[in-house]
PDB file of N, CA and C in Angstrom:
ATOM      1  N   UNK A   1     175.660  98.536  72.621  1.00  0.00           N
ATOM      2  CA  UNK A   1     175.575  98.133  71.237  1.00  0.00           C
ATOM      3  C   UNK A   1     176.696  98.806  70.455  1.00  0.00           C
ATOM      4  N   UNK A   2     177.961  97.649  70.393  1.00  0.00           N
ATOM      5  CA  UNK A   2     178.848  98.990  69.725  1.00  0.00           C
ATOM      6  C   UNK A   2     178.817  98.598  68.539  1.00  0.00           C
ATOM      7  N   UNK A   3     178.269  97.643  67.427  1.00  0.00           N
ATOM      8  CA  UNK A   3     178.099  97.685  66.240  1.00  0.00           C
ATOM      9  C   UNK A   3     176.983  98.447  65.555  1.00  0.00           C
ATOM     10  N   UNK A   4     177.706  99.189  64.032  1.00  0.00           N
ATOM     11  CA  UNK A   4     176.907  99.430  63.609  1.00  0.00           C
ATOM     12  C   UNK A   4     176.785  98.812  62.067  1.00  0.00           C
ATOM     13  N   UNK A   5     175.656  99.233  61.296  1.00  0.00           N
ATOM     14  CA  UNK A   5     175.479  98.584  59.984  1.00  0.00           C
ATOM     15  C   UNK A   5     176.818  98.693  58.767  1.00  0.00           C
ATOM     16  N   UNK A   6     176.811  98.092  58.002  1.00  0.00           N
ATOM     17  CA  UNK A   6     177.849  98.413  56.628  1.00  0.00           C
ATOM     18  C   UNK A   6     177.493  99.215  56.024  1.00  0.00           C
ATOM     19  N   UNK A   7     178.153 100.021  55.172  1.00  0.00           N
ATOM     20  CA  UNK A   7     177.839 100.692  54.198  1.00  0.00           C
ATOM     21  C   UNK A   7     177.512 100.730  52.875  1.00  0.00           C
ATOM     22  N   UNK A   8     176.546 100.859  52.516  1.00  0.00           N
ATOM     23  CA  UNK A   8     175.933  99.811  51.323  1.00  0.00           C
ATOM     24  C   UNK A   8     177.696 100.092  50.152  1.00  0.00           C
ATOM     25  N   UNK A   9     177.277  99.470  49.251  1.00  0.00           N
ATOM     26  CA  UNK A   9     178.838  99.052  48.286  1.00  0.00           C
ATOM     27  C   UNK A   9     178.604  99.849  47.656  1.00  0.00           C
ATOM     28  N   UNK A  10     177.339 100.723  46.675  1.00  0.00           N
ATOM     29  CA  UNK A  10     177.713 101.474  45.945  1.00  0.00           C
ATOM     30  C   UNK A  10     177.997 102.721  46.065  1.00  0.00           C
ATOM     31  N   UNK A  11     177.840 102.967  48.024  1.00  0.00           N
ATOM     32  CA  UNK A  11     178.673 104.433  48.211  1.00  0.00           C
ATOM     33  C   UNK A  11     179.772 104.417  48.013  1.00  0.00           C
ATOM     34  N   UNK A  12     180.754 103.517  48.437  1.00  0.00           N
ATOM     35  CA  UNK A  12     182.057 103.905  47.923  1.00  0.00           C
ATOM     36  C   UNK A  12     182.179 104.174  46.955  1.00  0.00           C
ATOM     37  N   UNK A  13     181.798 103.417  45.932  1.00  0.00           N
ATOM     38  CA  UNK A  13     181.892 103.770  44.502  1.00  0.00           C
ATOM     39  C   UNK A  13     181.555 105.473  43.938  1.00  0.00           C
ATOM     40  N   UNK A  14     181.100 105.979  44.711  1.00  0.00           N
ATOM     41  CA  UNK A  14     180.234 107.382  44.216  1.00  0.00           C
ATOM     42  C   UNK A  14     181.285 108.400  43.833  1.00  0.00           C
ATOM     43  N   UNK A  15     181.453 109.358  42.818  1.00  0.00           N
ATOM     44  CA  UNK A  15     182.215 110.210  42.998  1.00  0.00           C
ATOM     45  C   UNK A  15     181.270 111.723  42.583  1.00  0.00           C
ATOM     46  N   UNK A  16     182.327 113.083  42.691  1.00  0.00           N
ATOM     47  CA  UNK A  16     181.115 114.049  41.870  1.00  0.00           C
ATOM     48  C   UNK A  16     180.902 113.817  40.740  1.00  0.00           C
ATOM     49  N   UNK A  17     179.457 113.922  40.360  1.00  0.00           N
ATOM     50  CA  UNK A  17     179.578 113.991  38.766  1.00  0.00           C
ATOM     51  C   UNK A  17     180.208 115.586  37.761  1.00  0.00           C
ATOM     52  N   UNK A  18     181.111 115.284  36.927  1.00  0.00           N
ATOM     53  CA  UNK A  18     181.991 116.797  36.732  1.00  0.00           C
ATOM     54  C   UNK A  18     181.895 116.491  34.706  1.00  0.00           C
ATOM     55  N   UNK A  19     180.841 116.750  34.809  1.00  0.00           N
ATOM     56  CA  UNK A  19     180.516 116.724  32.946  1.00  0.00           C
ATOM     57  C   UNK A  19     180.630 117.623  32.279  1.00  0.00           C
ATOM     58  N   UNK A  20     181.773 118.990  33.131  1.00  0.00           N
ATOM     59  CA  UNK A  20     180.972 120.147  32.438  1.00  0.00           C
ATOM     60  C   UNK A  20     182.127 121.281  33.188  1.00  0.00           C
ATOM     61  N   UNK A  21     182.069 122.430  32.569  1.00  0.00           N
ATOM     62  CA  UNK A  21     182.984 123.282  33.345  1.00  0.00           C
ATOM     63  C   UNK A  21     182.032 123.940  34.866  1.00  0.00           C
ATOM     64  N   UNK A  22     182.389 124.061  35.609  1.00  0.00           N
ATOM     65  CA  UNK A  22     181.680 124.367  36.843  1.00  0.00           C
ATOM     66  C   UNK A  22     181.245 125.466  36.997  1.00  0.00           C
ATOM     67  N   UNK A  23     179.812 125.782  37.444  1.00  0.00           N
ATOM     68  CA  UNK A  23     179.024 126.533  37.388  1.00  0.00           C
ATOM     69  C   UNK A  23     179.347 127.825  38.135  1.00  0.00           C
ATOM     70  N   UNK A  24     179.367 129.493  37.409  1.00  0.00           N
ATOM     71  CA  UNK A  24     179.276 130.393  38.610  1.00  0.00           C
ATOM     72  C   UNK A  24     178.788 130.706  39.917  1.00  0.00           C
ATOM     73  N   UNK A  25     177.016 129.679  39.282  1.00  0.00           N
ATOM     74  CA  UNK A  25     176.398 129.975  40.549  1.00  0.00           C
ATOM     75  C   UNK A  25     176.043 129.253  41.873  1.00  0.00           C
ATOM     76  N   UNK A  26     175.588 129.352  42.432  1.00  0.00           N
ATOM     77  CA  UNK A  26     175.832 128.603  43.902  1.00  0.00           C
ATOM     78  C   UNK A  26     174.297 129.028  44.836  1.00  0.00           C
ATOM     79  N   UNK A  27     173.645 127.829  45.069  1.00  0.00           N
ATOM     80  CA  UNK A  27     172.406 128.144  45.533  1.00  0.00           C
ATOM     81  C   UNK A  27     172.165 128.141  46.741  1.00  0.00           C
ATOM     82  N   UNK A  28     171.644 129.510  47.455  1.00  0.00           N
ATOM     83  CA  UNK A  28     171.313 130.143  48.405  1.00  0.00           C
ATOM     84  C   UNK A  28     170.160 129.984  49.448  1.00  0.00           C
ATOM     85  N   UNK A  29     169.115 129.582  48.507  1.00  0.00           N
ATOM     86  CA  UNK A  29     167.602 129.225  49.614  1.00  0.00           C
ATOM     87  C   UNK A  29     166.902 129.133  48.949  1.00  0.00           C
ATOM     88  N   UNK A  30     165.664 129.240  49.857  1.00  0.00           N
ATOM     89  CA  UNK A  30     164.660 129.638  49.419  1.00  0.00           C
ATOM     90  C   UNK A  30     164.135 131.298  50.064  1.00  0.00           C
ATOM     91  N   UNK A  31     163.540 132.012  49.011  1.00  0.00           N
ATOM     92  CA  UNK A  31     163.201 133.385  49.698  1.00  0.00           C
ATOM     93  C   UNK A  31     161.954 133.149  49.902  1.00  0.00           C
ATOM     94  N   UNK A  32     161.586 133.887  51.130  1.00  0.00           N
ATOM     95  CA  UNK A  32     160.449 133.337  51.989  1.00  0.00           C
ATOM     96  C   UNK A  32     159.191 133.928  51.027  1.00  0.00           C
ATOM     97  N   UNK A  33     159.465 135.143  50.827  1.00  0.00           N
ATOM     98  CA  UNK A  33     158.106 135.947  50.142  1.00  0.00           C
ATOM     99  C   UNK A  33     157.996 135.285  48.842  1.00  0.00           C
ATOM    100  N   UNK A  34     158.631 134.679  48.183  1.00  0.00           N
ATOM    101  CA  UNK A  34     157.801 134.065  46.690  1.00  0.00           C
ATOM    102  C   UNK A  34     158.176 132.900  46.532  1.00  0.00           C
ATOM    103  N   UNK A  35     158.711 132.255  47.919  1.00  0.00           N
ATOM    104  CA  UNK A  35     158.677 130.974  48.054  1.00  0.00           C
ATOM    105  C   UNK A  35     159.454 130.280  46.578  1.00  0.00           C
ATOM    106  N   UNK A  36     159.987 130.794  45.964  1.00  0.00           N
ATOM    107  CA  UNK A  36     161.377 130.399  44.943  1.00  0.00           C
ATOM    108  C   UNK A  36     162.753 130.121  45.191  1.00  0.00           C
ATOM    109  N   UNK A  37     163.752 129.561  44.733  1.00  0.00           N
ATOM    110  CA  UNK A  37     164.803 129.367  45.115  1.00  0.00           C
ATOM    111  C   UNK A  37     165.392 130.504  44.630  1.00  0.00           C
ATOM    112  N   UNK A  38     166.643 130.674  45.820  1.00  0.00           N
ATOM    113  CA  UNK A  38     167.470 132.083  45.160  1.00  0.00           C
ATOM    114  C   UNK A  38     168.559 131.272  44.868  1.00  0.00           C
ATOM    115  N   UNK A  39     169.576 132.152  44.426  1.00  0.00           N
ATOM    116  CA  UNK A  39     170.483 131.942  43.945  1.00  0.00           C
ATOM    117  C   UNK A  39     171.955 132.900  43.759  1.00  0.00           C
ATOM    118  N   UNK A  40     173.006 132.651  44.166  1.00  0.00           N
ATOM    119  CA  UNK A  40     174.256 133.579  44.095  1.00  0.00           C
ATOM    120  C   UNK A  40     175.101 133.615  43.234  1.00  0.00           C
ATOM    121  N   UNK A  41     175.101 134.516  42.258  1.00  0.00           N
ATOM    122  CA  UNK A  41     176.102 134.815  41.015  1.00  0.00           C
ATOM    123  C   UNK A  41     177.208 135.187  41.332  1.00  0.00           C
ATOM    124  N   UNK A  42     178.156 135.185  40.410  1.00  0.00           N
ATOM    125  CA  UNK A  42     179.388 135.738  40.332  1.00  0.00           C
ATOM    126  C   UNK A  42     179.794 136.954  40.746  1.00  0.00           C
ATOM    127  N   UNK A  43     178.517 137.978  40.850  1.00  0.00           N
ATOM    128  CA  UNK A  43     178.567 139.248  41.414  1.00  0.00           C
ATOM    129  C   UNK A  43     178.203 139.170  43.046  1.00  0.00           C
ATOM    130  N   UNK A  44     177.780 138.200  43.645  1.00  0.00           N
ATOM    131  CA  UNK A  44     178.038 137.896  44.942  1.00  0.00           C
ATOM    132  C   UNK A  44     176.474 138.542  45.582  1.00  0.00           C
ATOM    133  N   UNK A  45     175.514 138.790  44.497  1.00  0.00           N
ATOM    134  CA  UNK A  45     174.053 139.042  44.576  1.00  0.00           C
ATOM    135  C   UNK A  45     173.406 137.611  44.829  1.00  0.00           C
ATOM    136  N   UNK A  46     172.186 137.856  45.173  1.00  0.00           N
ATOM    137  CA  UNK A  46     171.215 136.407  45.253  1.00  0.00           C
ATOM    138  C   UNK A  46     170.165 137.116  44.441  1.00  0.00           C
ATOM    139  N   UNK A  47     169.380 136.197  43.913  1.00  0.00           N
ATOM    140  CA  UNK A  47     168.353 136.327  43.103  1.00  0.00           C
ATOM    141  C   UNK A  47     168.179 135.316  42.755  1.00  0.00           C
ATOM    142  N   UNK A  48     166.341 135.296  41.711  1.00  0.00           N
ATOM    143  CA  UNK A  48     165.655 134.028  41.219  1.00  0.00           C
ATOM    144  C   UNK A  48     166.580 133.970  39.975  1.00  0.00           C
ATOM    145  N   UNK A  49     166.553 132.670  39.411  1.00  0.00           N
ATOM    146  CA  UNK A  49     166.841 132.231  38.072  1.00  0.00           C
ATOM    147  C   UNK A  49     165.694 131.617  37.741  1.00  0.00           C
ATOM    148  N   UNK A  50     166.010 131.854  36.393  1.00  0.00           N
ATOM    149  CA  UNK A  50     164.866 131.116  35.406  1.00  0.00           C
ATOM    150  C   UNK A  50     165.476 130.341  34.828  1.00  0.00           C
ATOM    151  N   UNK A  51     165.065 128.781  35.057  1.00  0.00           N
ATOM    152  CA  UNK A  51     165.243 127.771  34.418  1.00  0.00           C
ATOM    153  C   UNK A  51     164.696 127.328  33.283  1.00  0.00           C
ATOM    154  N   UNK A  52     163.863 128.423  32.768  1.00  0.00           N
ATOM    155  CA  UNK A  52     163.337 127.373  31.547  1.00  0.00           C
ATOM    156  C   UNK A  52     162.052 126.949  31.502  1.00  0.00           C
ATOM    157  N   UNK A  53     161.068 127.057  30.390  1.00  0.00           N
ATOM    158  CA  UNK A  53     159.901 126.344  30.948  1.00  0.00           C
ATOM    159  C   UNK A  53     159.997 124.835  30.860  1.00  0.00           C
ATOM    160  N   UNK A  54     158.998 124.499  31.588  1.00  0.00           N
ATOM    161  CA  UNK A  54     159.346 122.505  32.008  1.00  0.00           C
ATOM    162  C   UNK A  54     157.763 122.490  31.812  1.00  0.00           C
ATOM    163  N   UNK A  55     157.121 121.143  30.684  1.00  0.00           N
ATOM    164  CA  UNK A  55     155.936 121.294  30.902  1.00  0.00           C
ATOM    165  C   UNK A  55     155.835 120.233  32.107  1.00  0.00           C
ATOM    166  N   UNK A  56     154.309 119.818  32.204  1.00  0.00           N
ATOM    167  CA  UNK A  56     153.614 118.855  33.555  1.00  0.00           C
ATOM    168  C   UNK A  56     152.870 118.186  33.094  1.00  0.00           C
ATOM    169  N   UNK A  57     152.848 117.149  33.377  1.00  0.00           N
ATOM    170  CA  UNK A  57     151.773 115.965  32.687  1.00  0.00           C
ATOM    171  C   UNK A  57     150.270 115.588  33.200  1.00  0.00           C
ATOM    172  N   UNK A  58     149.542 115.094  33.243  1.00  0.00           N
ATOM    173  CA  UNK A  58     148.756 114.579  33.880  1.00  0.00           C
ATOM    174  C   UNK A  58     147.841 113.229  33.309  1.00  0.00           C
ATOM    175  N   UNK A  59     147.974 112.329  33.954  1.00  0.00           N
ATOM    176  CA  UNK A  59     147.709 110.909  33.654  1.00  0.00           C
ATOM    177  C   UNK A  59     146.819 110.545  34.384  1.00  0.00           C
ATOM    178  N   UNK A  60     145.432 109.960  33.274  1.00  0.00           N
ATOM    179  CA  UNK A  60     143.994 109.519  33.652  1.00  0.00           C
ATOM    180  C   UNK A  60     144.207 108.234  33.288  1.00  0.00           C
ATOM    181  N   UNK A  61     143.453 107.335  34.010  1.00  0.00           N
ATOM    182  CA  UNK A  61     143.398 105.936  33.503  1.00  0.00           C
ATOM    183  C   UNK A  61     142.445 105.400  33.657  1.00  0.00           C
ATOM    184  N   UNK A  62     141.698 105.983  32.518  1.00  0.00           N
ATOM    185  CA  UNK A  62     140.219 105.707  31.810  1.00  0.00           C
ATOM    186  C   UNK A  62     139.752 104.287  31.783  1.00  0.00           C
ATOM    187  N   UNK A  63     138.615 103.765  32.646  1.00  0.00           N
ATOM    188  CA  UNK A  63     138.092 102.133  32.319  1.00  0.00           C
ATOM    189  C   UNK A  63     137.998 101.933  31.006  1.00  0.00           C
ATOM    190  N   UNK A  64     138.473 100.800  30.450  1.00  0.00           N
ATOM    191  CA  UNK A  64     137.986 100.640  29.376  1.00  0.00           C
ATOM    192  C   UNK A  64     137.540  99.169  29.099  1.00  0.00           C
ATOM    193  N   UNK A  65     138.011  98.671  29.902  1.00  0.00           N
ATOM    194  CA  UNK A  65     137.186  97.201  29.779  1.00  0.00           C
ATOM    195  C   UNK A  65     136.315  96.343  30.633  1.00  0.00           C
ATOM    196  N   UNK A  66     135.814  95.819  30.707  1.00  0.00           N
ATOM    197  CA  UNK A  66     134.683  94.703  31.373  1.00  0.00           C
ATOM    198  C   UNK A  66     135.346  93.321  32.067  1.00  0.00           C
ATOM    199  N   UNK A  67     135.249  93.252  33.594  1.00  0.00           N
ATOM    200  CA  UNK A  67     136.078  92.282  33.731  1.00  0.00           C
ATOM    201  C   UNK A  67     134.712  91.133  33.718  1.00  0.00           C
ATOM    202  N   UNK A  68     135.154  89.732  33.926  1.00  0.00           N
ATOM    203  CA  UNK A  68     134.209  88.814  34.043  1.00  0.00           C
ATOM    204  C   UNK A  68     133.230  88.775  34.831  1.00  0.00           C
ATOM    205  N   UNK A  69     132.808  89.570  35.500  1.00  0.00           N
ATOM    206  CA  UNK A  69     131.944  89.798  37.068  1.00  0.00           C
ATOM    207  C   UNK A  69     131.501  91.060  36.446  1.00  0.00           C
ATOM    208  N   UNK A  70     131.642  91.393  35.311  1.00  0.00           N
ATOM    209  CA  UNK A  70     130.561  92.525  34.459  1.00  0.00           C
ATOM    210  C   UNK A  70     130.716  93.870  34.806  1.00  0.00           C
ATOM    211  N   UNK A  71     132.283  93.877  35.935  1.00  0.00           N
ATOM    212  CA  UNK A  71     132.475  95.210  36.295  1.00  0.00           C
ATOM    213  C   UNK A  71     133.401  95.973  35.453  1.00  0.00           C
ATOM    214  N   UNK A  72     133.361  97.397  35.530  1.00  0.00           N
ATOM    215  CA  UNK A  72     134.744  97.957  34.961  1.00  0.00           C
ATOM    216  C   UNK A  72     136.036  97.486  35.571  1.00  0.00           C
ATOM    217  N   UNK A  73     136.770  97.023  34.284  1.00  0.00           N
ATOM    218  CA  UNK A  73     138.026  97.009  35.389  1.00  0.00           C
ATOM    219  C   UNK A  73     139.066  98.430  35.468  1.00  0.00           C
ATOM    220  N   UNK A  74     139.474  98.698  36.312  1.00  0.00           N
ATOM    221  CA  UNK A  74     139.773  99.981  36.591  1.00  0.00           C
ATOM    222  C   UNK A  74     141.432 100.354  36.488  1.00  0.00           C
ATOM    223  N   UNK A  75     142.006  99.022  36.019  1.00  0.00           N
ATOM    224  CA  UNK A  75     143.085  99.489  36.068  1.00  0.00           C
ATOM    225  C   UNK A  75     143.546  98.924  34.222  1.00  0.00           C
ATOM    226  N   UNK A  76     142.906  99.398  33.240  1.00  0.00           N
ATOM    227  CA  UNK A  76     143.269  99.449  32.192  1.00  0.00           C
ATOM    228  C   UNK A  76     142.810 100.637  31.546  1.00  0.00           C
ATOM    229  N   UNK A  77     143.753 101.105  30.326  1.00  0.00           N
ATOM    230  CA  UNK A  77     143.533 102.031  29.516  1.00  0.00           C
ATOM    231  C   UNK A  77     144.735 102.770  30.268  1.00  0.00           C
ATOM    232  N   UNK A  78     145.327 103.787  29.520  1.00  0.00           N
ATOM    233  CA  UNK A  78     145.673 105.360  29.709  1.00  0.00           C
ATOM    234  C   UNK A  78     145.703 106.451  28.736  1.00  0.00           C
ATOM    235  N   UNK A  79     145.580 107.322  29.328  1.00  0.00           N
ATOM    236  CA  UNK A  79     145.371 108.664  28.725  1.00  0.00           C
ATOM    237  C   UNK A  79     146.456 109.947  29.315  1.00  0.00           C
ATOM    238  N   UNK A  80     147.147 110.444  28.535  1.00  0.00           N
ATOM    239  CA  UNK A  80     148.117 111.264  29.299  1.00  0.00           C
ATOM    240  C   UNK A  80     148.268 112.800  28.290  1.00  0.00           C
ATOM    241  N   UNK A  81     148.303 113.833  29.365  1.00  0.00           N
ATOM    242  CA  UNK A  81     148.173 115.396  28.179  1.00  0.00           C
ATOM    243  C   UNK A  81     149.537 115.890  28.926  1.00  0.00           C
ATOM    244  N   UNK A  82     150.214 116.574  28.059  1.00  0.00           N
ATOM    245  CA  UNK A  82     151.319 117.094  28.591  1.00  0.00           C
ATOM    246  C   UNK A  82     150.901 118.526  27.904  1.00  0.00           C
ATOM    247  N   UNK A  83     151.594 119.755  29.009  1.00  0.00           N
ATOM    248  CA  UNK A  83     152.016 121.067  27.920  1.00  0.00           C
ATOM    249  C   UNK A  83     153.212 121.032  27.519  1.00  0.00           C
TER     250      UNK A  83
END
């Protein structure tokens, strides 16, 4: 089988994205004991960074109506809480 598939078209197209002056740091792993990503600074250390808090959502999707067969229908309504 010496053929193989094409390459979809919009890889060629791809380049880096460079929006910005380039970052000191350069990421290292994960460290096993707190299971976080490390990370390597300019001082040639690894350590955690803090990114920031990010909240998390969580999305219920509450019955709210009656289908013709007198059941809930289960896929209407939503309800969503973010921190």
């Amino acid at each position: 089988m010496g053929s193989s598939a094409p390459v979809p078209w919009g890889m060629r197209r791809m380049r880096p994205l460079r929006n910005g002056p380039l970052s000191p740091w350069r990421y290292a792993g994960i460290d096993r004991g707190t299971q976080t990503g490390r990370w390597v600074g300019e001082d040639g250390k690894a350590r955690p960074v803090e990114l920031g808090k990010h909240g998390t959502s969580v999305n219920t999707y509450p019955s709210t109506q009656v289908g013709k067969d007198g059941k809930v229908d289960t896929d209407t309504g939503q309800d969503a809480e973010q921190d």
